[in-house]
Protein backbone atom coordinates (compact mmCIF):
# COMPACT_ATOMS: atom_id res chain seq x y z
CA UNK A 1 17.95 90.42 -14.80
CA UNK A 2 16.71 86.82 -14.71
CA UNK A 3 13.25 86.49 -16.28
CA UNK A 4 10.24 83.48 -15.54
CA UNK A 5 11.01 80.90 -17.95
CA UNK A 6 7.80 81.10 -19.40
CA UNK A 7 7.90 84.69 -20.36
CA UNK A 8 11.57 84.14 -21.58
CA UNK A 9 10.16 81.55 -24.09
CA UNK A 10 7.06 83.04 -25.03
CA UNK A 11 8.94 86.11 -26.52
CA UNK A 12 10.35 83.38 -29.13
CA UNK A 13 6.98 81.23 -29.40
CA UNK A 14 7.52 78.88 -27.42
CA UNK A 15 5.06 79.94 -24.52
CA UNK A 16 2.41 76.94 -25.13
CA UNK A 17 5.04 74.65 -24.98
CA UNK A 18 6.12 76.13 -21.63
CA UNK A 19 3.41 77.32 -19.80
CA UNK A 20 3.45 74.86 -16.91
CA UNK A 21 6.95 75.60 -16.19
CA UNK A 22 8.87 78.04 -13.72
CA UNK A 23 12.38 79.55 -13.34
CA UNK A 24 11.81 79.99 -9.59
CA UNK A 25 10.43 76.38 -8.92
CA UNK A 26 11.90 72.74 -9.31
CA UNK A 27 8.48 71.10 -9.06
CA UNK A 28 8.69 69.48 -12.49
CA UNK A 29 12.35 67.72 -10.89
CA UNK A 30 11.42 63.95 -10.96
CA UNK A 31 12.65 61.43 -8.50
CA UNK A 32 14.46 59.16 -10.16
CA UNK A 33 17.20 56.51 -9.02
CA UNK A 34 20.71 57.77 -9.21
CA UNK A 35 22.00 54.48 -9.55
CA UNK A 36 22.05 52.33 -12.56
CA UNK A 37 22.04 48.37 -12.75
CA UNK A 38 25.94 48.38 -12.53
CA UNK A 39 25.72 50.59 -9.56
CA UNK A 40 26.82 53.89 -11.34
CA UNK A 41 25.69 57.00 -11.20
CA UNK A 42 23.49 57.63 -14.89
CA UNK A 43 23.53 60.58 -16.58
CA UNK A 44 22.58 61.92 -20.12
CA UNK A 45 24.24 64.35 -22.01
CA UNK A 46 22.56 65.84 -24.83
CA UNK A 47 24.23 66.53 -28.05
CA UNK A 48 24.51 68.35 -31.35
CA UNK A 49 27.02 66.34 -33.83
CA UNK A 50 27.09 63.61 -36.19
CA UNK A 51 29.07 62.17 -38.47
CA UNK A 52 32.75 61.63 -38.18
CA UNK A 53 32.74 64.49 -35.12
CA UNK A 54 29.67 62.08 -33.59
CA UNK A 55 31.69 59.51 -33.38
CA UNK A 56 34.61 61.02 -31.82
CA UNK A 57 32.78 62.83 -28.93
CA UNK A 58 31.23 59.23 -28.15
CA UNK A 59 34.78 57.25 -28.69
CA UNK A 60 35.73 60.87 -25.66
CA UNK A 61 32.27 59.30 -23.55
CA UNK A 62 33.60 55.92 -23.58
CA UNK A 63 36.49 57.04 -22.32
CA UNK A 64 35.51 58.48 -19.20
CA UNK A 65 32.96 56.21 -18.52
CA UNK A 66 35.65 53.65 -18.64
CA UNK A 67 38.67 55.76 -17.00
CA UNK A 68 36.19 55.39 -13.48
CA UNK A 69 33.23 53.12 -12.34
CA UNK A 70 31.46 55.66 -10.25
CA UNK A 71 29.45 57.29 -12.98
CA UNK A 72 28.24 56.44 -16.51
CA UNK A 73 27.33 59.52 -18.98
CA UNK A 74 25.01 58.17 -21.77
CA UNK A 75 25.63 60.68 -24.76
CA UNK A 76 22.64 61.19 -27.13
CA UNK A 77 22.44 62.52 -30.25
CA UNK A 78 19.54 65.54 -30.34
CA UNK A 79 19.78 66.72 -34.19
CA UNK A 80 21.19 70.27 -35.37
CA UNK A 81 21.41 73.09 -32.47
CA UNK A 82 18.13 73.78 -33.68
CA UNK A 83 16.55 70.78 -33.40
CA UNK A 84 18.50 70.62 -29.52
CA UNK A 85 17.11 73.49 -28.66
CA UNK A 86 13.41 72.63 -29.33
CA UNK A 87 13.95 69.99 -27.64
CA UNK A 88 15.91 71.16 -24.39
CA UNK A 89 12.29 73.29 -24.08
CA UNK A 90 10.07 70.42 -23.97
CA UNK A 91 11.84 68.65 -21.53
CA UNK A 92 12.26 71.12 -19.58
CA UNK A 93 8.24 71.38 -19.89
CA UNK A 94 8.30 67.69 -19.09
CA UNK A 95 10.53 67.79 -16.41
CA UNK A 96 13.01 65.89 -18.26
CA UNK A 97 15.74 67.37 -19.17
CA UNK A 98 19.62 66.00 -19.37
CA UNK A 99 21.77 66.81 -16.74
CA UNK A 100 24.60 68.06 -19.18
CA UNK A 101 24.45 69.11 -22.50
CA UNK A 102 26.10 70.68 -25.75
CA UNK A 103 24.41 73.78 -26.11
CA UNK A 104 25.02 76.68 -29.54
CA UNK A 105 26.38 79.71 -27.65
CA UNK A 106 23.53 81.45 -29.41
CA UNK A 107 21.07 79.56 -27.34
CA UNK A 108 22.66 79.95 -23.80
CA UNK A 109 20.82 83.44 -23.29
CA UNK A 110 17.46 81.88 -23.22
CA UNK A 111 18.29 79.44 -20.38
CA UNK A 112 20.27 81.55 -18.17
CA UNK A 113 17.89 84.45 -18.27
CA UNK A 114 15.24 81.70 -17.32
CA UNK A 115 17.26 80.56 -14.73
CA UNK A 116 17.46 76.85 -16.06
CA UNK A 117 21.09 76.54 -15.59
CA UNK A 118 23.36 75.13 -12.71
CA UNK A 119 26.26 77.68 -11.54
CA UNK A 120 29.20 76.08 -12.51
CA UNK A 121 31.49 78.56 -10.23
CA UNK A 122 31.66 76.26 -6.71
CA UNK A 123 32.64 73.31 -9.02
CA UNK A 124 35.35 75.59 -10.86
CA UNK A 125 36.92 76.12 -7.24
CA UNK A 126 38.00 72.35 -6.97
CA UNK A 127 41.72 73.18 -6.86
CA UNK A 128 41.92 70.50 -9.65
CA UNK A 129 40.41 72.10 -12.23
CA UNK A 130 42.32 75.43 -13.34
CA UNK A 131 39.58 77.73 -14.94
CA UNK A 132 42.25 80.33 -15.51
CA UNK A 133 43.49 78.23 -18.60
CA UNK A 134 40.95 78.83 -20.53
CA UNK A 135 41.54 80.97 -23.53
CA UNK A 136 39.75 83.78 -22.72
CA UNK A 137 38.67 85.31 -26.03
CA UNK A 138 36.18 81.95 -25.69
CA UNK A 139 34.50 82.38 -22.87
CA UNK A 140 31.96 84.15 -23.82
CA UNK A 141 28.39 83.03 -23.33
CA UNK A 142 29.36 81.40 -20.46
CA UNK A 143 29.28 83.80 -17.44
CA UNK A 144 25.64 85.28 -16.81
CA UNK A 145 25.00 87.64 -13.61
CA UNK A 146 28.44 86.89 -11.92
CA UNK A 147 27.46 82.97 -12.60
CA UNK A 148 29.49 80.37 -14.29
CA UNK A 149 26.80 78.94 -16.76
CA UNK A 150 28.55 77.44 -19.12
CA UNK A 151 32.20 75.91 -20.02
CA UNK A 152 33.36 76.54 -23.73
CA UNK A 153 34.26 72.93 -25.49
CA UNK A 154 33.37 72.83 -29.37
CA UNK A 155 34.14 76.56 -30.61
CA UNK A 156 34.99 77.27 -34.20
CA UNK A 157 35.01 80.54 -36.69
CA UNK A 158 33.68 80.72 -40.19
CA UNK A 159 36.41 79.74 -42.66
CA UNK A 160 36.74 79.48 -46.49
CA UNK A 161 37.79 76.19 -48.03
CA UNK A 162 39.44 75.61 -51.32
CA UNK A 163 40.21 73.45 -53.81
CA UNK A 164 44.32 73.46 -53.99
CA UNK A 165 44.10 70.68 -57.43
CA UNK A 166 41.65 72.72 -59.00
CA UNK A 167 43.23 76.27 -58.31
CA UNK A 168 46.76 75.02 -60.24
CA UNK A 169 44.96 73.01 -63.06
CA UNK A 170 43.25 76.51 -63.86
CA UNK A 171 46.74 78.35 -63.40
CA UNK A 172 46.15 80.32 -60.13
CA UNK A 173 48.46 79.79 -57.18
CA UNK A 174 47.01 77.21 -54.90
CA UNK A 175 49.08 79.25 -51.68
CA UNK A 176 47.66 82.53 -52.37
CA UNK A 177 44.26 81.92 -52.03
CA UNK A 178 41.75 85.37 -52.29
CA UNK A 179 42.11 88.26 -49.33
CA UNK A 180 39.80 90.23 -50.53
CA UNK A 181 36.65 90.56 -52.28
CA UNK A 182 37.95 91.80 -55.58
CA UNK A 183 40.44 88.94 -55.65
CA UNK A 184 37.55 86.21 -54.51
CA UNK A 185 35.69 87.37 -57.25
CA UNK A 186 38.44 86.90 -60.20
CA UNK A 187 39.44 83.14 -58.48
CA UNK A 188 35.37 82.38 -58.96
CA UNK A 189 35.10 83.43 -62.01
CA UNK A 190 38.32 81.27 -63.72
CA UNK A 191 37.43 78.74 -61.59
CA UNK A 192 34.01 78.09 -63.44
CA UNK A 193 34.39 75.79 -66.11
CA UNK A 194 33.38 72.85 -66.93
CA UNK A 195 30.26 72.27 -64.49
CA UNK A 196 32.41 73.42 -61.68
CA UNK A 197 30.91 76.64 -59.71
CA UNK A 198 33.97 78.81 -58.34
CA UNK A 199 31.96 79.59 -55.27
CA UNK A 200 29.64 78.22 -52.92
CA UNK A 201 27.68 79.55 -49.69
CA UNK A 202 24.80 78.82 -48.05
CA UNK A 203 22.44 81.77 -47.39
CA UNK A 204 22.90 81.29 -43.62
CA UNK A 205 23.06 84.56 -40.93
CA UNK A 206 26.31 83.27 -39.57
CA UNK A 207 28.49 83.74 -43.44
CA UNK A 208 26.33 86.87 -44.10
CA UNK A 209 27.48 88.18 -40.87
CA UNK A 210 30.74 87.14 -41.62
CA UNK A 211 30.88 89.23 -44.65
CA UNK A 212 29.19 92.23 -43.26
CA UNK A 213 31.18 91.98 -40.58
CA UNK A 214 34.44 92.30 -42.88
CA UNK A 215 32.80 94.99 -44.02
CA UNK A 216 33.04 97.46 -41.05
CA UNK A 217 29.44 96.08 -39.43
CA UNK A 218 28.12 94.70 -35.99
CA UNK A 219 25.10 93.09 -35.68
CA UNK A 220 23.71 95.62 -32.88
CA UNK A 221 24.60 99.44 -32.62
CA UNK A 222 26.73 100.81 -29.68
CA UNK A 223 23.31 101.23 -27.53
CA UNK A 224 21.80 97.59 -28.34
CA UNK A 225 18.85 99.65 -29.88
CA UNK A 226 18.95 98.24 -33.87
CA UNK A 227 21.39 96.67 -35.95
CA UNK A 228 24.95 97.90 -36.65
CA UNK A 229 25.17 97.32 -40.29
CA UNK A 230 22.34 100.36 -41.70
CA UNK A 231 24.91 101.26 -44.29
CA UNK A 232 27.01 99.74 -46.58
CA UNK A 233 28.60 97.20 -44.17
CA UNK A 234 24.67 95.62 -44.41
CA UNK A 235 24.04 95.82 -47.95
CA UNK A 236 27.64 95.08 -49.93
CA UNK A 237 27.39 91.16 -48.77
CA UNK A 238 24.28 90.86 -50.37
CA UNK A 239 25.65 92.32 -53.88
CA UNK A 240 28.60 90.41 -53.92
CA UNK A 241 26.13 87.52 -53.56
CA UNK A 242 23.95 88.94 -56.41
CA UNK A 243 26.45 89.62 -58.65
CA UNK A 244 28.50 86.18 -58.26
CA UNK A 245 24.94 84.63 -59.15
CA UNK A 246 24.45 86.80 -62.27
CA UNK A 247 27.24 86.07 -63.89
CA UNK A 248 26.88 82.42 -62.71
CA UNK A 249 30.22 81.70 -60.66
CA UNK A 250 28.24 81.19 -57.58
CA UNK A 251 26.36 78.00 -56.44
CA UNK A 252 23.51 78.40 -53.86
CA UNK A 253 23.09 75.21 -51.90
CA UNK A 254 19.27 73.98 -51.67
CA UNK A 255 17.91 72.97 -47.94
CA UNK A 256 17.48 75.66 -45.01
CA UNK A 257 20.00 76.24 -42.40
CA UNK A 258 22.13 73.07 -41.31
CA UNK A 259 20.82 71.45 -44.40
CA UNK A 260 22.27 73.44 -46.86
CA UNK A 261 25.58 73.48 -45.35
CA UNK A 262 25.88 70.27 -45.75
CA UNK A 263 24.80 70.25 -49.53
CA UNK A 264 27.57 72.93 -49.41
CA UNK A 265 29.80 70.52 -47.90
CA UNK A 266 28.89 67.85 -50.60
CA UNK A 267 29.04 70.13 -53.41
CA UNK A 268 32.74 71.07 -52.39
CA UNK A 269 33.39 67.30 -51.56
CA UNK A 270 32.32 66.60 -55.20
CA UNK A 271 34.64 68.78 -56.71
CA UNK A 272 31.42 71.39 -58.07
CA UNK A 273 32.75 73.71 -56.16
CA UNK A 274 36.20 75.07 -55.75
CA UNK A 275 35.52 77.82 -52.87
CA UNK A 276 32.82 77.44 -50.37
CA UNK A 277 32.52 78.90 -46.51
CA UNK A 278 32.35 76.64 -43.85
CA UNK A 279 32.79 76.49 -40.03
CA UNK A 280 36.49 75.37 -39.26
CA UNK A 281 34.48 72.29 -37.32
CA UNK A 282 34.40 70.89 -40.81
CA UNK A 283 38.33 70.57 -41.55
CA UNK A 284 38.89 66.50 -40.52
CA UNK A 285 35.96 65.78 -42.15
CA UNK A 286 36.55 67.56 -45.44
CA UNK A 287 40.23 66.42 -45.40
CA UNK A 288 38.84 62.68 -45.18
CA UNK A 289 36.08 63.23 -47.44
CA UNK A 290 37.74 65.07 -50.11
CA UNK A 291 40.07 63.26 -53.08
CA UNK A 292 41.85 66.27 -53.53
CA UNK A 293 44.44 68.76 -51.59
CA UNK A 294 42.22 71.03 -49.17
CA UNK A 295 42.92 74.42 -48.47
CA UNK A 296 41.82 76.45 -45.36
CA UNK A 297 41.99 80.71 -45.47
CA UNK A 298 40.60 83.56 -43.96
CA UNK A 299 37.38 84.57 -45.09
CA UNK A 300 38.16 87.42 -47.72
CA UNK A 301 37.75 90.99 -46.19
CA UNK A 302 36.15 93.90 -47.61
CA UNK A 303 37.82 96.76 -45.38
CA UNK A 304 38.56 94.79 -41.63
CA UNK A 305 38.89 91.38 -40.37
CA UNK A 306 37.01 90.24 -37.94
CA UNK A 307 34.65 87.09 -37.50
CA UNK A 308 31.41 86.36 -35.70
CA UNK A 309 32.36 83.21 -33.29
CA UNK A 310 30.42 80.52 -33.41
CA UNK A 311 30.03 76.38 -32.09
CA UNK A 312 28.50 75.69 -28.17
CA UNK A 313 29.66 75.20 -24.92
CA UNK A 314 29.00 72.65 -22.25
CA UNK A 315 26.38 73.02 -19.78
CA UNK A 316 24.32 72.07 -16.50
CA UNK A 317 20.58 71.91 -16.18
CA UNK A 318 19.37 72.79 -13.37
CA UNK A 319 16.35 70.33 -11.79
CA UNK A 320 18.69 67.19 -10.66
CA UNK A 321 19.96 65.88 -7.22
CA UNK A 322 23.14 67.35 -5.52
CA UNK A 323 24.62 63.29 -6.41
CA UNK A 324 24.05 63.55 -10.53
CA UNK A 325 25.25 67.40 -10.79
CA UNK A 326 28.45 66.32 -9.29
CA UNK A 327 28.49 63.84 -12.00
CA UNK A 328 28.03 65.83 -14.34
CA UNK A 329 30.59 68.35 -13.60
CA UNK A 330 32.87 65.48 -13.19
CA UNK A 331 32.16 64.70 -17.16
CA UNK A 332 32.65 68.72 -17.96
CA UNK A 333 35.51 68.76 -16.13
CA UNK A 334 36.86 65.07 -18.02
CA UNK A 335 35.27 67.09 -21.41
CA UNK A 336 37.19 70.58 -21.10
CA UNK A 337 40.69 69.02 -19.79
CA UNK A 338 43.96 69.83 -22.15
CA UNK A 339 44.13 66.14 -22.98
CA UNK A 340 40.36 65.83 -24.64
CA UNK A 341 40.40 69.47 -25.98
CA UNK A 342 43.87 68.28 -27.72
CA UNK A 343 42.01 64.78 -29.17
CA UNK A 344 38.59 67.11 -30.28
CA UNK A 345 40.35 69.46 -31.93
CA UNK A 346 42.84 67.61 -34.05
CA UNK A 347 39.88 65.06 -34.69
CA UNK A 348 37.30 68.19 -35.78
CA UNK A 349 39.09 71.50 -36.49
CA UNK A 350 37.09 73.01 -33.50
CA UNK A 351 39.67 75.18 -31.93
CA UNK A 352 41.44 74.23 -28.34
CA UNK A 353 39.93 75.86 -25.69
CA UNK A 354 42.48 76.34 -23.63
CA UNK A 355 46.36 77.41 -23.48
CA UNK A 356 47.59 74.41 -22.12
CA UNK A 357 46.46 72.98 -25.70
CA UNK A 358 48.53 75.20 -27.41
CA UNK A 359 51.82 74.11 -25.33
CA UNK A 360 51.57 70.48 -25.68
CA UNK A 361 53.44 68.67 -27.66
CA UNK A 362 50.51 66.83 -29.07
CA UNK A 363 49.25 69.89 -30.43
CA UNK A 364 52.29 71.04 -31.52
CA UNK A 365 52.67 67.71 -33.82
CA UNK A 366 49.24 68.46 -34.81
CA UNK A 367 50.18 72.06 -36.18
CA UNK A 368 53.60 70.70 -37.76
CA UNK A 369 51.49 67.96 -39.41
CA UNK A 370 48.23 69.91 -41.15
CA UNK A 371 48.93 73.72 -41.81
CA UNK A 372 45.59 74.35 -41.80
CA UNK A 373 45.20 73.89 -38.55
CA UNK A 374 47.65 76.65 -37.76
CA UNK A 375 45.75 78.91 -40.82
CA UNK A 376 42.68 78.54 -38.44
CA UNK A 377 44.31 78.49 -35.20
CA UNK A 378 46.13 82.00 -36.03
CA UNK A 379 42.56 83.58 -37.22
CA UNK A 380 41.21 83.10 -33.44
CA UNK A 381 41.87 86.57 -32.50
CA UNK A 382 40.00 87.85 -34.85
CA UNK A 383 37.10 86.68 -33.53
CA UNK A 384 34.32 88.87 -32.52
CA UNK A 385 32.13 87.91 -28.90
CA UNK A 386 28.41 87.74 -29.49
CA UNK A 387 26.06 89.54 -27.89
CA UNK A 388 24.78 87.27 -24.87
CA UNK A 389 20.51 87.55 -24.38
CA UNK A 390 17.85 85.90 -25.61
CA UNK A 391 16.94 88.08 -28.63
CA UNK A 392 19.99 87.19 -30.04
CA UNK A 393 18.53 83.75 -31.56
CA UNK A 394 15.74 85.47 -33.26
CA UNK A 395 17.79 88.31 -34.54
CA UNK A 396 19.28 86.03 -36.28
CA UNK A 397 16.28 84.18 -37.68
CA UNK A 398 15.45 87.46 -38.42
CA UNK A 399 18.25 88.20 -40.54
CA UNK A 400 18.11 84.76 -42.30
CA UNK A 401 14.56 85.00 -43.70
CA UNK A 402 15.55 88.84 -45.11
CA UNK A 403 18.49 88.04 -46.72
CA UNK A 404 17.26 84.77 -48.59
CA UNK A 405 14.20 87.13 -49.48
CA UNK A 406 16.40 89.32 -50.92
CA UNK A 407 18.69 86.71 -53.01
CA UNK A 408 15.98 84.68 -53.74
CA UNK A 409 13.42 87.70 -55.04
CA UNK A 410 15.08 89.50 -57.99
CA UNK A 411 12.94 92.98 -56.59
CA UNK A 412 13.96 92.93 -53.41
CA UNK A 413 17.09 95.11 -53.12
CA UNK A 414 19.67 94.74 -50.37
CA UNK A 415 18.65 98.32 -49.10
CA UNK A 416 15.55 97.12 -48.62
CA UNK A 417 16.36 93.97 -46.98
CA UNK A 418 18.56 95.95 -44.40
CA UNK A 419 16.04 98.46 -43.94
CA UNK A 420 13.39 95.37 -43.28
CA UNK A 421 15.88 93.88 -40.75
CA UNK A 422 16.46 97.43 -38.79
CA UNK A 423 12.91 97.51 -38.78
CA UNK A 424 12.17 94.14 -37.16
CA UNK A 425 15.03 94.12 -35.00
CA UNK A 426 14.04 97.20 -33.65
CA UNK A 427 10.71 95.88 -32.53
CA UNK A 428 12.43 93.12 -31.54
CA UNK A 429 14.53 95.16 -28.94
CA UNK A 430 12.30 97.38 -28.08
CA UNK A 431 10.33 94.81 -26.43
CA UNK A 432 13.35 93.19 -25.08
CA UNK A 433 14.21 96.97 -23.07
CA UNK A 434 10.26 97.08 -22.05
CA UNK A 435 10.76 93.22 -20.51
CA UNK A 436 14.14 94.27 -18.32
């Protein structure tokens, strides 16, 4: 059931922000010129990374805007999901939103329930474009109501990274890198010495969930009513994190969200840490930044694996003329081919999106040249789809305050820290069920 956009935002505090705006209407859609000085068709296309990936999704943009003179895609850099998201809501309150963007999977729910985002499906029909290739374990947030919102393009899953020069100069076998939790436990604790930490993690939703996850949890029960992790599976995570900090093995990165995964990043890069968990998005850049042999596993399991997925997919705002949204599929359909998922994910570590990928020989020379690449590669079907509405985003803000709470406070236990999130969540839902 598609919802107002205003009351889809208000629920997550952004009402005030929003309040002139409608899902039903396209007043706000501004009459620009489609043409540019050269004669092209402009668009913008709003985006999420920096650094080394930054560069390569512009080096991608130059491409196509140089493969064809019809249309030129300006890509701009918006911050963190986070920060994109904030501000894909006040242009759409401005009436100025991109025509395509990079958008956290997490996020999609809010837009399509608003009914901010073009159907993708006629475009998909263009006998060029084979939508069947896909891999379909990662297409999730992308269909909403029997629409095509969304195309999937820089997916990843939450990986640990290790230090292989560390792990033999402290006599533990740099191929056999922990399973488990008992096992990541021992590796942290000979692995601190010397003002090296063993293990690093940020106190982010996405590695907790991870972790409970392994643990036998979901984040939402069978009836989408409270969490899935009121047990054991919530509050085992959050020990293991207590107890690797007691006994000192375990680094906690300063900053909030994005932030502190990149101290995490830079701590690892340093060589003061020797484990740390990290999206597989990082791999090219760790393998650059690093001075010593990087090492990609599974996250350790408890009692199952199975990961949370994670990254964003590509999508459409709705408000522009027929002309530009033909232009922009144009770029998602340039974006999401075999040939640029091949160059993005042997450039990143985000994992190819499509099967194709997997039967090129470029790939293939990719996989032949960097095992890790295949580590992560074979860990895709463990991945878990996330639930697709708009609660989902502050669930998970949810969970992120409680759990630093309970790390950071030495008297709040993690039974009360899961019983805190039930509670919330709960509310949370409950008003979700009396909106539908």
């Amino acid at each position: 059931m598609k919802k107002s956009l205003v009351s889809v935002l208000s629920v997550l505090t952004f009402a005030a922000m929003i309040t002139a705006c409608s899902s039903k209407q396209n007043d706000w859609i501004n009459p620009v010129s489609n043409q540019s000085e050269n004669d092209r068709i402009e668009i913008e296309f709003w985006h999420s990374m920096g650094s080394s990936n930054g560069e390569l999704l512009q080096k991608l943009t130059d491409e196509f805007n140089q493969s064809q003179d019809e249309i030129y895609v300006k890509a701009i850099h918006q911050g963190s999901y986070a920060d994109a998201n904030t501000k894909f809501m006040a242009a759409l309150s401005a009436g100025d939103a991109p025509v395509v963007a990079q958008m956290e999977i997490g996020n999609i729910g809010i837009f399509a329930e608003a009914d901010q985002l073009v159907d993708l499906k006629v475009y998909a029909e263009d006998e060029t474009f084979d939508r069947n290739d896909f891999i379909w374990g990662l297409l999730d947030a992308s269909f909403y109501e029997g629409e095509l919102i969304a195309l999937p393009h820089s997916r990843s899953l939450p990986v640990m990274y290790y230090n292989k020069d560390w792990f033999q100069f402290n006599g533990l076998n740099s191929e056999m890198p922990p399973r488990n939790w008992s096992e990541l436990k021992r590796a942290a604790k000979t692995l601190t010495k010397n003002d090296v930490y063993g293990y690093s993690c940020p106190l982010d939703p996405w590695y907790y969930n991870a972790l409970m996850m392994c643990a036998g949890g979901s984040i939402y029960n069978d009836t989408i009513s409270s969490i899935g992790f009121c047990d054991e599976a919530g509050t085992a995570p959050l020990y293991l994190w207590k107890e690797l900090i007691e006994d000192g093995i375990m680094y906690v990165p300063s900053g909030q969200d994005y932030n502190s995964s990149e101290a995490c990043r830079n701590l690892f890069a340093e060589g003061t840490a020797a484990i740390i968990m990290q999206s597989s998005a990082q791999l090219k850049g760790l393998e650059q930044t690093c001075d010593f042999e990087v090492g990609v596993a599974p996250i350790p399991i408890r009692s199952v694996r199975v990961y949370p997925a994670g990254g964003s997919n590509l999508v459409m705002f709705q408000g522009h003329s027929e002309e530009k949204q033909k232009a922009g599929w144009e770029f998602i359909k340039f974006m999401t081919s075999t040939e640029c998922s091949v160059t993005w994910a042997n450039g990143t570590g985000y994992l190819p999106v499509r099967q194709s990928c997997m039967e090129s020989d470029t790939y293939k020379e990719m996989l032949e040249e960097d095992e890790n690449l295949q580590i992560i590669i074979d860990n895709v079907n463990y991945c878990s789809v996330i639930p697709f509405f708009s609660e989902y985003d502050e669930t998970m803000e949810i969970i992120s305050d409680e759990i630093q709470e309970c790390i950071l406070k030495d008297k709040y236990t993690p039974e009360d820290t899961v019983k805190q999130i039930a509670v919330r969540v709960e509310e949370l839902l409950s008003i979700y069920r009396t909106c539908n």
